[in-house]
Protein backbone atom coordinates (compact mmCIF):
# COMPACT_ATOMS: atom_id res chain seq x y z
CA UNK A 1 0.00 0.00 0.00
CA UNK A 2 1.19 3.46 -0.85
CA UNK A 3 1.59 5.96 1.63
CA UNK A 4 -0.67 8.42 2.00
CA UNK A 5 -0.40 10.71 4.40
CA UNK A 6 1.45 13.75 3.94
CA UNK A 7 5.34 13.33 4.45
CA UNK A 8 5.86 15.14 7.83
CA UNK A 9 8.12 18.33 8.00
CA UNK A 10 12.16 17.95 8.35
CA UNK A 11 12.83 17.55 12.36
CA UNK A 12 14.51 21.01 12.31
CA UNK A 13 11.75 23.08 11.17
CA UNK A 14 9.08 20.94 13.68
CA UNK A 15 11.32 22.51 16.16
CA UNK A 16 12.06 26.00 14.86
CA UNK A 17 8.45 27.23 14.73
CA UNK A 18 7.34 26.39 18.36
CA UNK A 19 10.85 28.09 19.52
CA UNK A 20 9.96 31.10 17.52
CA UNK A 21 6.87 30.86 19.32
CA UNK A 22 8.61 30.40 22.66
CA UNK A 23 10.70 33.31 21.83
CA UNK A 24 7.82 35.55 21.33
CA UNK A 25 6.27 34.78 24.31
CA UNK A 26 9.57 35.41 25.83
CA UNK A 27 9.49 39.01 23.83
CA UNK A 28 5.74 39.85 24.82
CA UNK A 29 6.77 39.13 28.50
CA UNK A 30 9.26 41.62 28.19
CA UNK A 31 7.29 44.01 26.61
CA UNK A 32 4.58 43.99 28.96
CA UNK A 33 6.68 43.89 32.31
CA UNK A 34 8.34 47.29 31.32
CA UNK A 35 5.04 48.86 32.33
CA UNK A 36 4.81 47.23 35.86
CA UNK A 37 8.33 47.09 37.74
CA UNK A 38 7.58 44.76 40.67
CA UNK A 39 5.23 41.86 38.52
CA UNK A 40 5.76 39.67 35.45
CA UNK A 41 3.44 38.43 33.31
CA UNK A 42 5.81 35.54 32.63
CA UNK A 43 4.00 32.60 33.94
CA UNK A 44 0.73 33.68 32.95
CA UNK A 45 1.83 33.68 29.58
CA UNK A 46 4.51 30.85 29.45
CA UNK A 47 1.83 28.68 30.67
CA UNK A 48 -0.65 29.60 27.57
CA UNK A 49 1.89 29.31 25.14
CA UNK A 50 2.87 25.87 26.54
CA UNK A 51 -0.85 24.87 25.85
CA UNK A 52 -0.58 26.44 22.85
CA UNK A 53 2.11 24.03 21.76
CA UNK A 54 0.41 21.52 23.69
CA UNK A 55 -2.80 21.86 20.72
CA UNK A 56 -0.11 21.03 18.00
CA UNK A 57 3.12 19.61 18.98
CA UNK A 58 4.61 16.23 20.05
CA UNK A 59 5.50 15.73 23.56
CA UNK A 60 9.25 16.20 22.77
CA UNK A 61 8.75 19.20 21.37
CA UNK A 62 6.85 20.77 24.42
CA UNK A 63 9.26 19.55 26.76
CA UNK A 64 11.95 21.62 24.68
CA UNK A 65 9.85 24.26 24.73
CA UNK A 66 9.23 24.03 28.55
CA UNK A 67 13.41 24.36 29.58
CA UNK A 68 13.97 27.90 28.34
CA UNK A 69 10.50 29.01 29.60
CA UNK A 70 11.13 27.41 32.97
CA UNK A 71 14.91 29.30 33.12
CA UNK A 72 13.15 32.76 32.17
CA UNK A 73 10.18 32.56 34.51
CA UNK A 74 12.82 31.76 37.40
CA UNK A 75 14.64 34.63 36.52
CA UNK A 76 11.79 37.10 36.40
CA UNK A 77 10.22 35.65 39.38
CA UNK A 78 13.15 35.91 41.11
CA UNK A 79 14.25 39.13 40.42
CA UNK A 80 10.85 40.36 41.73
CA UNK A 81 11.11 38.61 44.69
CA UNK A 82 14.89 40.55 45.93
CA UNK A 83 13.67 43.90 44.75
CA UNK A 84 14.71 46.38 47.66
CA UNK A 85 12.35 45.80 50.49
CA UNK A 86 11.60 42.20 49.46
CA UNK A 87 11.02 40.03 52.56
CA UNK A 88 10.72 36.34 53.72
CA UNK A 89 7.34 36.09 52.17
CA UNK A 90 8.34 37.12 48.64
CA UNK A 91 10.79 34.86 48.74
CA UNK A 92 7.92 32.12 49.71
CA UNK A 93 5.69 33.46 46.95
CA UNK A 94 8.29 32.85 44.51
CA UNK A 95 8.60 29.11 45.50
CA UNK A 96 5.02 28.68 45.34
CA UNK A 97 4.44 30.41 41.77
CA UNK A 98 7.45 28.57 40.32
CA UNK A 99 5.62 25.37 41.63
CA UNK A 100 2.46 25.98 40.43
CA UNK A 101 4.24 27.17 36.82
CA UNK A 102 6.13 23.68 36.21
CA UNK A 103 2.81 21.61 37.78
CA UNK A 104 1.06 23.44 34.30
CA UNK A 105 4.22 22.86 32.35
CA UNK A 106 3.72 19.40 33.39
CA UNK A 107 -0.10 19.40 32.40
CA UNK A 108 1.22 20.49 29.28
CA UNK A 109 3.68 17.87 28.13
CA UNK A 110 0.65 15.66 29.62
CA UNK A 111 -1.76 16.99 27.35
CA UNK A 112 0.28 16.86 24.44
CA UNK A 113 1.23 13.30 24.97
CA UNK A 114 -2.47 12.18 25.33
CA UNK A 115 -3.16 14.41 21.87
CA UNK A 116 0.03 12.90 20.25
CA UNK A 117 -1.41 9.34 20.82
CA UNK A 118 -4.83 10.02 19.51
CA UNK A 119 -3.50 11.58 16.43
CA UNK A 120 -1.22 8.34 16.08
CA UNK A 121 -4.51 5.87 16.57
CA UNK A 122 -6.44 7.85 14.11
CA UNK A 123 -3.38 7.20 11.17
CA UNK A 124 -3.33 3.82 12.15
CA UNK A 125 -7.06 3.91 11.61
CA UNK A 126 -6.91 6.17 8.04
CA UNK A 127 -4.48 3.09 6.80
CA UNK A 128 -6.63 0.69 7.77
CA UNK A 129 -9.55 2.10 5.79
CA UNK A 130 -7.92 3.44 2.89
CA UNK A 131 -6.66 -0.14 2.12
CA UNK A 132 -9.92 -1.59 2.06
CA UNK A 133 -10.25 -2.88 -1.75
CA UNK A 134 -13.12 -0.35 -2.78
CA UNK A 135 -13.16 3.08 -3.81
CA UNK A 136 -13.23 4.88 -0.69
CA UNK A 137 -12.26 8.79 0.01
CA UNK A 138 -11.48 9.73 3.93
CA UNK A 139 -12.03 13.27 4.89
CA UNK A 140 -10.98 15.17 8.29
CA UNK A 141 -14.29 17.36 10.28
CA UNK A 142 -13.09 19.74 7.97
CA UNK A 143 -13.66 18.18 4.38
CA UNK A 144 -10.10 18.08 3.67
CA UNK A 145 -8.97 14.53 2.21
CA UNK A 146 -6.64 12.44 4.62
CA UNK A 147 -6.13 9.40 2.68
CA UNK A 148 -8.06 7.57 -0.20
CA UNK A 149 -7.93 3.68 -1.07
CA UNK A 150 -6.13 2.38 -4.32
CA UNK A 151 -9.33 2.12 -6.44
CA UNK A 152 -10.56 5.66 -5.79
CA UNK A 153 -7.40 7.17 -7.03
CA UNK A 154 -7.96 4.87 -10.05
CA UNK A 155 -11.45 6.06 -10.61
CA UNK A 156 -10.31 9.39 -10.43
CA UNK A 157 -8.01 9.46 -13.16
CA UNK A 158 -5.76 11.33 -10.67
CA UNK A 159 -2.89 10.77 -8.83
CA UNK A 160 -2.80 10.46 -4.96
CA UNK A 161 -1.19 13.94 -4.73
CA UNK A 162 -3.43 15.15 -6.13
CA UNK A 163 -6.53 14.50 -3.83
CA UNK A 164 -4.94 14.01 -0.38
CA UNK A 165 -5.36 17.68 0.95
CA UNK A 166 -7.55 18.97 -1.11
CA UNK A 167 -11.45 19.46 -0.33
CA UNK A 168 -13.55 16.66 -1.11
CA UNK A 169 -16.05 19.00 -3.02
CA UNK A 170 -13.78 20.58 -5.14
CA UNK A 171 -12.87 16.89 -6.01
CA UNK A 172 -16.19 15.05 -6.00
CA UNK A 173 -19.46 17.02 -7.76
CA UNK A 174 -22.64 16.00 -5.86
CA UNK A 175 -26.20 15.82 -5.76
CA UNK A 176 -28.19 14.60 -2.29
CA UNK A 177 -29.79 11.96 -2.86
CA UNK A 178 -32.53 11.30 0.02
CA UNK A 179 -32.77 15.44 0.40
CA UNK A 180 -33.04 18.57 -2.48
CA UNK A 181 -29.54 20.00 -1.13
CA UNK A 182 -26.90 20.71 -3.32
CA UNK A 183 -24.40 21.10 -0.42
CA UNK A 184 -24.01 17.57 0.52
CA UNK A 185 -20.75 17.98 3.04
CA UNK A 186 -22.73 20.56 5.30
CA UNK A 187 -26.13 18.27 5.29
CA UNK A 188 -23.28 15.66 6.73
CA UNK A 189 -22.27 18.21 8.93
CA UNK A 190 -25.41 19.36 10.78
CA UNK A 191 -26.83 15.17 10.23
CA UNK A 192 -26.57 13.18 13.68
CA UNK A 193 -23.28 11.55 14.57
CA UNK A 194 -25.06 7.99 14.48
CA UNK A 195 -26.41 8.62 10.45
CA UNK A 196 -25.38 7.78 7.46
CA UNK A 197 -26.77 9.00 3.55
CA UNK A 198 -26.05 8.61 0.16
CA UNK A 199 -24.97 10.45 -2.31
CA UNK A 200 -24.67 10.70 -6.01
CA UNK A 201 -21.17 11.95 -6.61
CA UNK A 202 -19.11 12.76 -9.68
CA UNK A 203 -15.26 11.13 -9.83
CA UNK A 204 -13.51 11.30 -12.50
CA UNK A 205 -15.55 10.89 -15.57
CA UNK A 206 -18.00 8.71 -13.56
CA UNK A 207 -21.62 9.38 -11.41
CA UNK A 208 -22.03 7.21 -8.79
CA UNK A 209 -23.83 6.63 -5.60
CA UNK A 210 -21.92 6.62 -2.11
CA UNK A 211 -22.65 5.84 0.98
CA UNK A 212 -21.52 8.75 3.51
CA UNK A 213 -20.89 8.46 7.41
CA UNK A 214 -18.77 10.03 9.63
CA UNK A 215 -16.48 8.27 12.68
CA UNK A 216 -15.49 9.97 15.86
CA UNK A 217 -16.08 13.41 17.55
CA UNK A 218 -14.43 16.97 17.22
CA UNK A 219 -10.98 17.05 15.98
CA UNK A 220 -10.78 13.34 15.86
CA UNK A 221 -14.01 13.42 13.53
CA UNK A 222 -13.08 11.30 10.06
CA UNK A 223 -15.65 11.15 7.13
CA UNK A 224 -16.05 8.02 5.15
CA UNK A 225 -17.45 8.24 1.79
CA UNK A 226 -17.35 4.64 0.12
CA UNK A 227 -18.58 4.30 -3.69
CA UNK A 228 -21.07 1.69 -4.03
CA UNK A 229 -21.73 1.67 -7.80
């Protein structure tokens, strides 16, 4: 079977966007505390950017992430708590925001991980389907294409590249079947989770009716549309 899914991104540049991202958050931080001289805004906002790159990243990514962010909240933390006239307490409070700042790093890198191994269940799943001997086109919650079997790139007349990425209704032409509505994907859309409807598509040169359903909820949602004539 032929890989479908997209190659991923050179390991350098995975990296390099969530440290530019790291580094802006460093930069905002900055920014802002130059306004107030005895608080940062550092682990207020290393903590959203570290669920930021919690949405998107691997956990090794995060965790790379989390080491400079960890060294510059200690240091602006710090340097708040030994401003002149800085007592026993400060030095407390410091302790106890530094804490609670790595307990969310470590929901973070938590988070991430839990995302990373849904993501890597729902390619195992796309490879599974796509290699089912029928002509079959896989769709994210989105409409974009995530993978299609053998003999729908056949009956396309395209090549894979071609349709993996691109929306399936600016690949497929359609006309609903069991309702008069020309917009087929957002019927699927707005349809319970537990139904599924046909559809009389155009691929390639050929009309034919599919069967449409949809697996999963919210960003794991998958649509299966499998050509049945």
């Amino acid at each position: 079977m032929e890989n479908t899914i997209d190659p991923s991104k050179p390991a350098a540049l995975r990296v390099l966007a969530p440290l530019l991202l790291t580094l802006a958050s460093i930069l905002v931080t900055l920014g802002m505390d130059s306004f107030y001289g005895a608080v940062t805004s550092a682990p207020l906002i290393g903590v959203c950017t570290l669920f930021l790159l919690a949405l998107k990243y691997d956990t090794r990514v995060v965790f790379i992430c989390l080491l400079p962010l960890t060294i510059f909240t200690a240091l602006k933390l710090w340097s708040t708590a030994i401003l002149p006239g800085g007592t026993g307490v400060d030095i407390l409070r410091f302790f106890i925001r530094m804490a609670t700042f790595l307990a969310a790093g470590g929901l973070a890198v938590s988070a991430s991980a839990y995302r990373s191994r849904l993501d890597g269940l729902r390619l195992q799943m796309l490879r599974v389907l796509e290699s089912i001997p029928a002509p079959l086109i896989i769709t994210d919650s989105s409409g974009f294409i995530q993978a299609v079997s053998h003999e729908a790139v056949v009956a396309s007349g395209q090549t894979r590249e071609n349709l993996v990425g691109f929306k399936i209704q600016d690949i497929c032409g359609s006309h609903l079947l069991e309702e008069a509505d020309e917009d087929w994907y957002q019927h699927w859309m707005k349809s319970p989770a537990d139904r599924s409807f046909e559809v009389e598509l155009q691929l390639g040169g050929r009309r034919s009716i599919a069967k449409v359903g949809r697996v999963g909820a919210g960003r794991q949602t998958i649509m299966i549309v499998t050509f049945l004539s």
